[in-house]
Protein backbone atom coordinates (compact mmCIF):
# COMPACT_ATOMS: atom_id res chain seq x y z
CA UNK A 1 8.44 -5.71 -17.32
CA UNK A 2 9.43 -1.92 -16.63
CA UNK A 3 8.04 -2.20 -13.51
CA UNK A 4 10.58 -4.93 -12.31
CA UNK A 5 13.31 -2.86 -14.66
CA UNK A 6 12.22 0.17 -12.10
CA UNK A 7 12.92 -1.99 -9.32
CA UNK A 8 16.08 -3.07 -10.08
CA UNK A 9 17.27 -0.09 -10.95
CA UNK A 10 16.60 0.78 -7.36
CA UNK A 11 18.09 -2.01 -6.01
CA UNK A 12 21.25 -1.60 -7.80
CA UNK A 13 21.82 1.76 -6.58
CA UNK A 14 21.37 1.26 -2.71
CA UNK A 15 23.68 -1.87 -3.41
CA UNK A 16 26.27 0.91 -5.21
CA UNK A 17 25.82 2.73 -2.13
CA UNK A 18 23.95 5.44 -4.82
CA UNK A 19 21.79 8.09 -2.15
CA UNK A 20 18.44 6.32 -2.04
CA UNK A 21 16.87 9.46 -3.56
CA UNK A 22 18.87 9.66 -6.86
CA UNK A 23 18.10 5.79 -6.92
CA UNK A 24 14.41 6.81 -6.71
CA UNK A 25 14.20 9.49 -8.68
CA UNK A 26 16.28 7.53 -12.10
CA UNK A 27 13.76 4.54 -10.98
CA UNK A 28 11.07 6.88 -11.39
CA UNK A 29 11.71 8.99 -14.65
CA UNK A 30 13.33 5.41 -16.13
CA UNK A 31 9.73 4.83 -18.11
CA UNK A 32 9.23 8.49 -19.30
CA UNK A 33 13.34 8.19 -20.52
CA UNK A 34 12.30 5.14 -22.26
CA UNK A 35 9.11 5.93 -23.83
CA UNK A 36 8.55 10.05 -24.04
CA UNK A 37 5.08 9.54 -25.04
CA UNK A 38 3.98 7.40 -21.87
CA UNK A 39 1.55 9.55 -19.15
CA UNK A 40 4.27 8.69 -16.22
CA UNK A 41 7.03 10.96 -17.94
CA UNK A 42 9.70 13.26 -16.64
CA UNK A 43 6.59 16.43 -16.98
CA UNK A 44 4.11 13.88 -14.64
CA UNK A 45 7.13 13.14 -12.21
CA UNK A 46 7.68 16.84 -11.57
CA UNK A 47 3.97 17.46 -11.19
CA UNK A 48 3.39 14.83 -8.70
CA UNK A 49 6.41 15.46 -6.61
CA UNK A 50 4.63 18.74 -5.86
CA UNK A 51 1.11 17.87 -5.51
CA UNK A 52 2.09 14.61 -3.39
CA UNK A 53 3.42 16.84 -0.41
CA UNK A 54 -0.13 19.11 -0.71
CA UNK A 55 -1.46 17.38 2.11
CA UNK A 56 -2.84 17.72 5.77
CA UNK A 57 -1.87 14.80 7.47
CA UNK A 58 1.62 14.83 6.16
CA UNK A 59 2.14 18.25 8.15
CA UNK A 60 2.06 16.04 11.14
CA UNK A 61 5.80 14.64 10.20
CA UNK A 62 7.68 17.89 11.08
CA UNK A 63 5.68 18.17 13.64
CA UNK A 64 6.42 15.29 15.76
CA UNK A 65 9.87 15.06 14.90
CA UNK A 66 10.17 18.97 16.07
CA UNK A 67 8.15 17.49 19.01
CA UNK A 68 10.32 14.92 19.81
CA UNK A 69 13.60 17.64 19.69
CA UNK A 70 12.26 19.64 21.54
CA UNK A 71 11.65 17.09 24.34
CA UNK A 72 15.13 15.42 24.02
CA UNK A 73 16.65 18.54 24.51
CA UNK A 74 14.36 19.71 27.66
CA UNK A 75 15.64 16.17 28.67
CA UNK A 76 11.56 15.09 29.81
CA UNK A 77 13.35 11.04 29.60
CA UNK A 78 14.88 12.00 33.07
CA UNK A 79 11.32 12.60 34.67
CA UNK A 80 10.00 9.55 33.01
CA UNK A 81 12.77 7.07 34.39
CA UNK A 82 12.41 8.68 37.92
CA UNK A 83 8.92 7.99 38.07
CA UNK A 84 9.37 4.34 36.59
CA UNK A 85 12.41 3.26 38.79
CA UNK A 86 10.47 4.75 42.20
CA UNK A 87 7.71 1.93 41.37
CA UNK A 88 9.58 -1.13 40.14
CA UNK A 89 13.30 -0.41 40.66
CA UNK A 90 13.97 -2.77 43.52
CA UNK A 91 12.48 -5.80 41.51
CA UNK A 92 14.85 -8.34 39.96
CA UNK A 93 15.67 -6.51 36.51
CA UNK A 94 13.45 -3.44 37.88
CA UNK A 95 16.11 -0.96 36.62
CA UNK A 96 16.62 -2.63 32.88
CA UNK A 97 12.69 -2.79 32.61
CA UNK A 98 12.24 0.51 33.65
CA UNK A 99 14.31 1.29 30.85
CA UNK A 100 12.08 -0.37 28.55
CA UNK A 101 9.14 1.29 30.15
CA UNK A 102 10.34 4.63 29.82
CA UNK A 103 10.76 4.18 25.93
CA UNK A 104 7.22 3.04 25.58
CA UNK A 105 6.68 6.16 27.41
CA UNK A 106 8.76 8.34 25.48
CA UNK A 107 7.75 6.78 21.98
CA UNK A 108 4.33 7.81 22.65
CA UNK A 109 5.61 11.76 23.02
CA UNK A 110 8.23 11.62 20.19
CA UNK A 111 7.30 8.90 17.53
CA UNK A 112 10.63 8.35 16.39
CA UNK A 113 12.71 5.50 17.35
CA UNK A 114 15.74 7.11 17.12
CA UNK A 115 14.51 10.12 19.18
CA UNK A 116 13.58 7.53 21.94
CA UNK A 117 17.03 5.60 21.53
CA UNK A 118 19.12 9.40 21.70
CA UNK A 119 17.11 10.97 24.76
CA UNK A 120 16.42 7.64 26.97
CA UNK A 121 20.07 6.23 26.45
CA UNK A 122 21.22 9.30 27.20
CA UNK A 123 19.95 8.84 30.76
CA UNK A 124 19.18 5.03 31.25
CA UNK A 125 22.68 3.46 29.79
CA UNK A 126 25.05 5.53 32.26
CA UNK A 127 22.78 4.88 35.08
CA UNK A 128 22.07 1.32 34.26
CA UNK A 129 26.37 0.79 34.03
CA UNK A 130 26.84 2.44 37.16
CA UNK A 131 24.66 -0.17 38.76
CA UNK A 132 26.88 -2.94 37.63
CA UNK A 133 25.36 -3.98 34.40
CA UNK A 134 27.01 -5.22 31.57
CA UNK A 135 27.80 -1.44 29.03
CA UNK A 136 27.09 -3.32 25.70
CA UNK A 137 23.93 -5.26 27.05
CA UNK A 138 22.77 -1.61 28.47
CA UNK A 139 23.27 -0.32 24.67
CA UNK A 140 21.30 -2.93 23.02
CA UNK A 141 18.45 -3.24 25.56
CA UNK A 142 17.83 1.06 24.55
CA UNK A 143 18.60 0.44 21.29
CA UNK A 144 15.79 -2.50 20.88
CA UNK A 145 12.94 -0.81 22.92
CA UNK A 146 14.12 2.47 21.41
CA UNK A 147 12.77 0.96 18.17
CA UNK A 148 9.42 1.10 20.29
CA UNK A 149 9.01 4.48 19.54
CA UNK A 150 7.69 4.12 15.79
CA UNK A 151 5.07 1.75 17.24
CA UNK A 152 3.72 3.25 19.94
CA UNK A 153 1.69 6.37 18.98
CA UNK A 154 2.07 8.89 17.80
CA UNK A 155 3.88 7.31 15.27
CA UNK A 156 5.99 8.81 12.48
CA UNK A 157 5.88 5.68 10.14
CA UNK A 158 2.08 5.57 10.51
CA UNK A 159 1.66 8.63 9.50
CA UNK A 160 3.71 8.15 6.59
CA UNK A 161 1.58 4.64 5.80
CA UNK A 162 -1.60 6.94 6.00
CA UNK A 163 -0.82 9.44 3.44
CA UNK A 164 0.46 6.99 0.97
CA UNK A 165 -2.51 4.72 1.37
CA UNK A 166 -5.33 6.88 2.67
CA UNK A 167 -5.91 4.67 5.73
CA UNK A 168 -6.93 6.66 9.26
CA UNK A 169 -4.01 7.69 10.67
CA UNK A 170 -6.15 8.22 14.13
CA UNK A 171 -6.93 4.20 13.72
CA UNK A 172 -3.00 2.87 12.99
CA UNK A 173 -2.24 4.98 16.06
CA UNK A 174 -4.96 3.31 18.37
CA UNK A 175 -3.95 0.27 16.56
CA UNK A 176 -0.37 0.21 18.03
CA UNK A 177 -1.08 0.81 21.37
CA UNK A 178 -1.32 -2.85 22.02
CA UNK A 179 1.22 -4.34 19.67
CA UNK A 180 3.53 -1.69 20.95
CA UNK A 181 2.90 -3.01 24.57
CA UNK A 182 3.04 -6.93 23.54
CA UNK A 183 6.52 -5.96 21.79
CA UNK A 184 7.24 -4.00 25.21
CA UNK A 185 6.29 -7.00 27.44
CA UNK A 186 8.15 -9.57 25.37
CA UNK A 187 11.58 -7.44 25.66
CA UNK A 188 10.87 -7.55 29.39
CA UNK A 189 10.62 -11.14 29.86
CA UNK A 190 14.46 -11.34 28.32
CA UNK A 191 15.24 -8.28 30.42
CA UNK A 192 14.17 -10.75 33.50
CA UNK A 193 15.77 -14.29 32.20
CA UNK A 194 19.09 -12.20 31.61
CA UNK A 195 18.66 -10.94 35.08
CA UNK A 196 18.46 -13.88 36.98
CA UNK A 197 20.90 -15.78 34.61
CA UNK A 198 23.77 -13.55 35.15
CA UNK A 199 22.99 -12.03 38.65
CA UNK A 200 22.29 -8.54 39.34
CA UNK A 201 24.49 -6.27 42.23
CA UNK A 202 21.81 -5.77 44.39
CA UNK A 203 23.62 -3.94 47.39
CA UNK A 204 24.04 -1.08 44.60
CA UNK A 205 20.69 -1.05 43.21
CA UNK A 206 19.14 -1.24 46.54
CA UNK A 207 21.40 1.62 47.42
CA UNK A 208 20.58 4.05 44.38
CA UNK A 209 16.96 2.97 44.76
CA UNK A 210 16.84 4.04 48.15
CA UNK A 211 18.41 7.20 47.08
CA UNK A 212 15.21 7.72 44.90
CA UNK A 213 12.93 6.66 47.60
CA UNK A 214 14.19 8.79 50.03
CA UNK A 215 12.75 12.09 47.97
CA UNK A 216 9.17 10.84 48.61
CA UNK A 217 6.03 9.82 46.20
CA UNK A 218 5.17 13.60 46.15
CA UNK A 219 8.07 14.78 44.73
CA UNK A 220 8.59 12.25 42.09
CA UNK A 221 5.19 12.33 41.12
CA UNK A 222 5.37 16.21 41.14
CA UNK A 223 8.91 16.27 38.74
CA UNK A 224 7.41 13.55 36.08
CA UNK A 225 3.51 15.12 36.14
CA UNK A 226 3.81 16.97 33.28
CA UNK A 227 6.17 14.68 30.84
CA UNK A 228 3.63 11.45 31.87
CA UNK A 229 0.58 14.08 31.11
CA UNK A 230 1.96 14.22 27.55
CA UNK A 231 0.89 11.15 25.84
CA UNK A 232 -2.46 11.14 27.98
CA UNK A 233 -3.65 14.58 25.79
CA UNK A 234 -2.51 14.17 22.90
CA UNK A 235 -3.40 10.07 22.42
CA UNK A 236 -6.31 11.44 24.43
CA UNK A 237 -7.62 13.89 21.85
CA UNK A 238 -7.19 11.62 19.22
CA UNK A 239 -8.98 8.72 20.71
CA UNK A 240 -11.81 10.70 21.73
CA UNK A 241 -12.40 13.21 18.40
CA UNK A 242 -11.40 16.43 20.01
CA UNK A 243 -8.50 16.75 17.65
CA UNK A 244 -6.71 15.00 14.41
CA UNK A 245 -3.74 13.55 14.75
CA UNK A 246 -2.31 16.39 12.48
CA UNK A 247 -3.66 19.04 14.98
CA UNK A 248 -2.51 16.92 17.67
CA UNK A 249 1.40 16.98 16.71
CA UNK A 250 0.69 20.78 17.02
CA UNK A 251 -0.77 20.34 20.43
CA UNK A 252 2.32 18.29 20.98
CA UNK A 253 4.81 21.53 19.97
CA UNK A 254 3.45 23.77 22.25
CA UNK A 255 2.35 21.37 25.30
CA UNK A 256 6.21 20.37 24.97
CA UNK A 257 7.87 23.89 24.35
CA UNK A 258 5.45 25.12 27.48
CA UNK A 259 6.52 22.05 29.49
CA UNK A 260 10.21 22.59 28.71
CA UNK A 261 11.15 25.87 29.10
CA UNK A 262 8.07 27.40 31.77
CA UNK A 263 7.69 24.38 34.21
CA UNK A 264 11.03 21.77 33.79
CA UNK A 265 13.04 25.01 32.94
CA UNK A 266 15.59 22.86 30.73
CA UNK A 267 15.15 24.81 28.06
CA UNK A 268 15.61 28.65 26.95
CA UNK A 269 14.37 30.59 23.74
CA UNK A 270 17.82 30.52 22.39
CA UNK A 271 17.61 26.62 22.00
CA UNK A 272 14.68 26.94 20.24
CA UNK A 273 16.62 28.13 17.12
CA UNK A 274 19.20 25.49 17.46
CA UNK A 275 15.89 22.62 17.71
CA UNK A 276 14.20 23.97 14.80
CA UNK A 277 17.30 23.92 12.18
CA UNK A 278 17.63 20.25 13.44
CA UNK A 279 14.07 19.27 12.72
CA UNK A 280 14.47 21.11 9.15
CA UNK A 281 17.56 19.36 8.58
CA UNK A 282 16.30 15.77 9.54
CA UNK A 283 12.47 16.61 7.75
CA UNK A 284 14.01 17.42 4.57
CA UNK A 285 15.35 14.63 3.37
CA UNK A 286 12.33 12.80 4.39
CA UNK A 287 9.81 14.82 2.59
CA UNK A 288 11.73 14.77 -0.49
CA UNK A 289 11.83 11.24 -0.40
CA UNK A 290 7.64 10.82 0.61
CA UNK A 291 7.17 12.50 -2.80
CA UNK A 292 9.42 10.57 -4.63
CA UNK A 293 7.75 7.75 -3.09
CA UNK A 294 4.72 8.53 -3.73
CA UNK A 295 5.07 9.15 -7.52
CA UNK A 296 6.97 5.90 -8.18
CA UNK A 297 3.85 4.53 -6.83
CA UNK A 298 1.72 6.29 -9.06
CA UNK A 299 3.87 5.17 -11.97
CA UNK A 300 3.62 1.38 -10.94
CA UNK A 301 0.31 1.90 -10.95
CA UNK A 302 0.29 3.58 -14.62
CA UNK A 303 1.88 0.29 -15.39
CA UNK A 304 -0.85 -2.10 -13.70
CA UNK A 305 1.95 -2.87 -11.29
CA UNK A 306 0.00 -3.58 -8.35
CA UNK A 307 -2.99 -4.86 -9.93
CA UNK A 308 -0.53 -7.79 -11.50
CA UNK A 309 1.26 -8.16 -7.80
CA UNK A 310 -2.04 -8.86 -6.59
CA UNK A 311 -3.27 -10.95 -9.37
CA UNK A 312 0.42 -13.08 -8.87
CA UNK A 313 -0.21 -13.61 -5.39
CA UNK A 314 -3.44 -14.37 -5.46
CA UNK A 315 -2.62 -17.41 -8.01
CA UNK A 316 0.39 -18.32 -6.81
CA UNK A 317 -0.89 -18.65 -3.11
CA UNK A 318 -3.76 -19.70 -3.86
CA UNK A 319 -5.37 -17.26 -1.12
CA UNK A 320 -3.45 -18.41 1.35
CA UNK A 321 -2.98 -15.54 4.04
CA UNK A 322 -0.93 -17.12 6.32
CA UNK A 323 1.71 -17.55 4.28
CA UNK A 324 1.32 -14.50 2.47
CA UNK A 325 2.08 -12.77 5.87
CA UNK A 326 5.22 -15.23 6.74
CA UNK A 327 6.88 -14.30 3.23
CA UNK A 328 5.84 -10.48 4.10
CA UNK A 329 7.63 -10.56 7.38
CA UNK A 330 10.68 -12.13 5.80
CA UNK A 331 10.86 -9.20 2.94
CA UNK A 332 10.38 -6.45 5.31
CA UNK A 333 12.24 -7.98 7.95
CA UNK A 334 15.58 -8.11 5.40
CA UNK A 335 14.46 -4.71 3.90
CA UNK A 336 14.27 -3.05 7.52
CA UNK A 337 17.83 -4.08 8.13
CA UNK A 338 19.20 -1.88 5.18
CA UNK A 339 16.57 0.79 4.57
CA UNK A 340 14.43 3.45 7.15
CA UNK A 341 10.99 3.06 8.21
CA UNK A 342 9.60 5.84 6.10
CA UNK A 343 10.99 5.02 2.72
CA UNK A 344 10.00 1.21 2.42
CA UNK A 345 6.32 2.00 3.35
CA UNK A 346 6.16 5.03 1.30
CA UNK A 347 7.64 2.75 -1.57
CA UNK A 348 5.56 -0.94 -0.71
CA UNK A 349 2.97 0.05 1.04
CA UNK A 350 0.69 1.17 -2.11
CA UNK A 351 1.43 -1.85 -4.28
CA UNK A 352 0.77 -4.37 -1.31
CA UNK A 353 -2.23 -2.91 -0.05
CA UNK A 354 -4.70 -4.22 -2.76
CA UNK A 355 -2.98 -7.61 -2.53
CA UNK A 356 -3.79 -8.01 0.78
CA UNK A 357 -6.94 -6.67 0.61
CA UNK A 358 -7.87 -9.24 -2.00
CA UNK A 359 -6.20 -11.85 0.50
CA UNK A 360 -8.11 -10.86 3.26
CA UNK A 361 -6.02 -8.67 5.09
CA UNK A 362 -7.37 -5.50 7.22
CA UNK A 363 -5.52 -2.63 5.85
CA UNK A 364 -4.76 -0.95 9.30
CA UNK A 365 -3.57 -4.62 10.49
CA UNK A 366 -1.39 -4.50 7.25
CA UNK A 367 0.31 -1.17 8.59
CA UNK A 368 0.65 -2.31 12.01
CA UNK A 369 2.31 -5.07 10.19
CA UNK A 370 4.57 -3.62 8.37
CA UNK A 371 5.70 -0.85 10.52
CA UNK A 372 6.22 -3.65 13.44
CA UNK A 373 8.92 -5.43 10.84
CA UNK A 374 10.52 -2.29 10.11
CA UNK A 375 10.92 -1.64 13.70
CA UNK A 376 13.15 -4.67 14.35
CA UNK A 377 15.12 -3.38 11.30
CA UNK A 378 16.52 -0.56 13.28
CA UNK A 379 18.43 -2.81 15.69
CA UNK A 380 19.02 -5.20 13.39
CA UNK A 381 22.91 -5.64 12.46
CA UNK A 382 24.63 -4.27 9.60
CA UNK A 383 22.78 -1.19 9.08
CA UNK A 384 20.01 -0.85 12.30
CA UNK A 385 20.25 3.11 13.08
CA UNK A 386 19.50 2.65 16.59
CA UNK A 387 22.40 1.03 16.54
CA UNK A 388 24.76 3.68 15.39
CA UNK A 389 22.68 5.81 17.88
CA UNK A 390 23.42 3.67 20.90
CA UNK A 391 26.96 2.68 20.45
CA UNK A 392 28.38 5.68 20.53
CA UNK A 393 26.93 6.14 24.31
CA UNK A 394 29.19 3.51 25.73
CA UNK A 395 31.91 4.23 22.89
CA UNK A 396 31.39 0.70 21.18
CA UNK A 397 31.79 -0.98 18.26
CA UNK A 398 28.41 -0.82 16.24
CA UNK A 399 28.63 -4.53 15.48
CA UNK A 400 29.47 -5.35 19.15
CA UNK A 401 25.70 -3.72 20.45
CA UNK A 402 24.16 -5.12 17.28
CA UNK A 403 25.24 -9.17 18.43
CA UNK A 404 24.25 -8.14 22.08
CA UNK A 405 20.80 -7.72 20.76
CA UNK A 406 20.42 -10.96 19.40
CA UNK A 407 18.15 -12.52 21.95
CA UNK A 408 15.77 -8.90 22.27
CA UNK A 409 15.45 -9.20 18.48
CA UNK A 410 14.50 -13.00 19.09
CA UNK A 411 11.77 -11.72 21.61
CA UNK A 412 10.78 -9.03 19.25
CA UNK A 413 10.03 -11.51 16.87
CA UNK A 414 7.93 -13.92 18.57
CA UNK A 415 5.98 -10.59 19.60
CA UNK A 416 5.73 -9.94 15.65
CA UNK A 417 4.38 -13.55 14.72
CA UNK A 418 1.42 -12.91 17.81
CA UNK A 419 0.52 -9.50 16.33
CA UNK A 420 0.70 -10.73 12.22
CA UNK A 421 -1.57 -13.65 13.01
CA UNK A 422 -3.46 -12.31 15.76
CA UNK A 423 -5.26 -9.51 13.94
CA UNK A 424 -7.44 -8.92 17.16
CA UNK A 425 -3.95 -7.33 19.17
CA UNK A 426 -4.15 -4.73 16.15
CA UNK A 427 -8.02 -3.86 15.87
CA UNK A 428 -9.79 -4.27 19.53
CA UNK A 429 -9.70 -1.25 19.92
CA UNK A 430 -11.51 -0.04 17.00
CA UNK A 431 -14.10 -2.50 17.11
């Protein structure tokens, strides 16, 4: 019972618009309050929210995200889409997929969808509108495969679902290569039907594209070498044991600062102070948050929470997986389209593990799983952040993007249902 009364005390304050970390924290301390002599109180609470954050892998966070700044701002997108567009730009839809390409690219430097959304819109949406394409389509095509970017890896959100559950982060980021490729595909197959539905200006696309073509293979490939070298060492090292994926977010700092300011020359030493109080200023509410997280966990567990989620589901659905998954998708699905990535999993991700263990469920699949939902949550109208990243681009109405996206969210999804009940799209790789 106090672990439902924790719950709603959680929901209550998001729905009061209460900061989701005062929600957490009074959700947290709520049994200690109640019953000063239970192990979870206010004393435990403070001594967990240290000891939580006293971990390796969570280093990586900061990491990436500073990663990921440091890339927007050295503007490595623009390589990316050159090299793209030179190969498939003349196709029908070449220049919207290329789009989509270069934020499966770009989520496997930055792993953060917003990042992706911010530094490929940047480039992509004005380009795309100046080719005749529709402003607020443009907007919600980045805004959708900017979500790829917690998917692909390195991802922030797995990284986050490994520390809370002590699953391999190195195997949920070779999990998500191919999900984050399926989801990739499927938003390029709409990218293509809207295409030839409405008609493309092809005189102008031919035009630019020529424009592109006329600079040569060499040179392309010689601007865009180093930002396409990027994901290739550090998913690289990862894959093949040279380094962890904590150590590998370093790699990623330095390969990117080196990249950025010695070979691209887009950035200087004096942006570097500007990049890292924006990576302090985004990581901080985050890791105050994980450890809150975390500790609510640990009190739900104090309380046999999960052990009684798991013994619930197990009776109610009478070990049926398949629907276990269909109600899980529908719960993070509505969760993902009024809460970030990071805090849900931090939150769920504990509690639901041993359920689906119990049910039958690969733990890394589970991730993939959950992170995937979450995903569709950032485009997802009222609340998706990509969203309120994208619109202001074309100087839009948030809502406006958020309808656009309708039919990418529809392809998203039937990319979800293939990776929840196709566990082999998830673990090929690690078999």
């Amino acid at each position: 019972m106090l672990a439902i009364t924790m719950f709603i005390i959680l929901l209550v304050g998001l729905v009061l618009g209460v900061p989701i970390v005062v929600s957490l924290g009074l959700a947290t301390i709520f049994p200690g309050i109640l019953n000063p002599g239970f192990v979870g109180n206010i004393s435990f609470v403070v001594r967990n929210m240290v000891n939580a954050i006293d971990s390796t892998p969570i280093l990586a966070i900061p990491l990436f995200i500073l990663s990921g700044d440091i890339m927007t701002k050295g503007k490595i997108s623009d390589k990316l889409f050159d090299f793209f567009a030179y190969f498939i730009g003349n196709k029908t839809a070449g220049m919207p997929i290329t789009a989509i390409v270069t934020c499966l690219f770009y989520g496997a430097i930055s792993g953060s969808g917003v990042a992706t959304t911010a530094a490929v819109g940047g480039i992509a949406i004005p380009f795309l509108v100046s080719l005749g394409y529709d402003a607020v389509y443009c907007a919600a095509l980045v805004a959708t495969a900017g979500s790829l970017g917690v998917i692909i890896p390195p991802s922030i959100p797995f990284v986050t679902y490994g520390v809370v559950t002590g699953v391999s982060v190195g195997h949920l980021f070779i999990a998500g290569i191919f999900p984050g490729i399926l989801i990739g595909l499927s938003l390029m197959v709409y990218a293509y039907i809207y295409a030839k539905r409405k008609g493309e200006n092809r005189e102008l696309i031919l035009a630019k594209y020529n424009l592109l073509k006329q600079k040569g293979f060499p040179t392309v490939f010689k601007e865009s070498f180093w930002a396409i070298l990027s994901p290739v060492i550090i998913l690289g090292g990862i894959y093949s044991g040279v380094f962890t994926p904590t150590e590998a977010a370093v790699v990623s700092v330095f390969y990117s600062l080196l990249v950025c300011m010695f070979v691209y020359k887009t950035l200087t030493l004096k942006d570097t102070m500007g990049i890292l109080k924006n990576t302090v200023k985004s990581y901080t509410p985050i890791v105050i948050l994980l450890s809150l997280a975390i500790v609510f966990g640990r009190v739900l567990a104090l309380l046999q929470a999960p052990a009684s989620l798991r013994d619930f589901v197990i009776t109610y659905f009478a070990g049926n997986k398949l629907v276990f998954l269909l109600v899980l998708n529908i719960i993070f699905f509505i969760l993902g389209m009024f809460m970030d990535v990071g805090p849900v999993i931090a939150i769920l991700a504990p509690m639901l593990l041993p359920v689906a263990v119990a049910l039958g469920v690969n733990p890394i699949h589970l991730g993939i799983i959950m992170t995937c939902n979450l995903a569709i949550g950032m485009v997802t109208p009222p609340f998706g952040v990509d969203l309120f990243v994208a619109a202001p681009l074309i100087k839009e109405d948030v809502m406006k993007v958020g309808i656009k996206a309708i039919p990418f969210i529809i392809s998203f999804i039937v990319a979800l249902l293939m990776i929840t009940y196709i566990p082999q799209i998830s673990l090929m790789l690690l078999r």
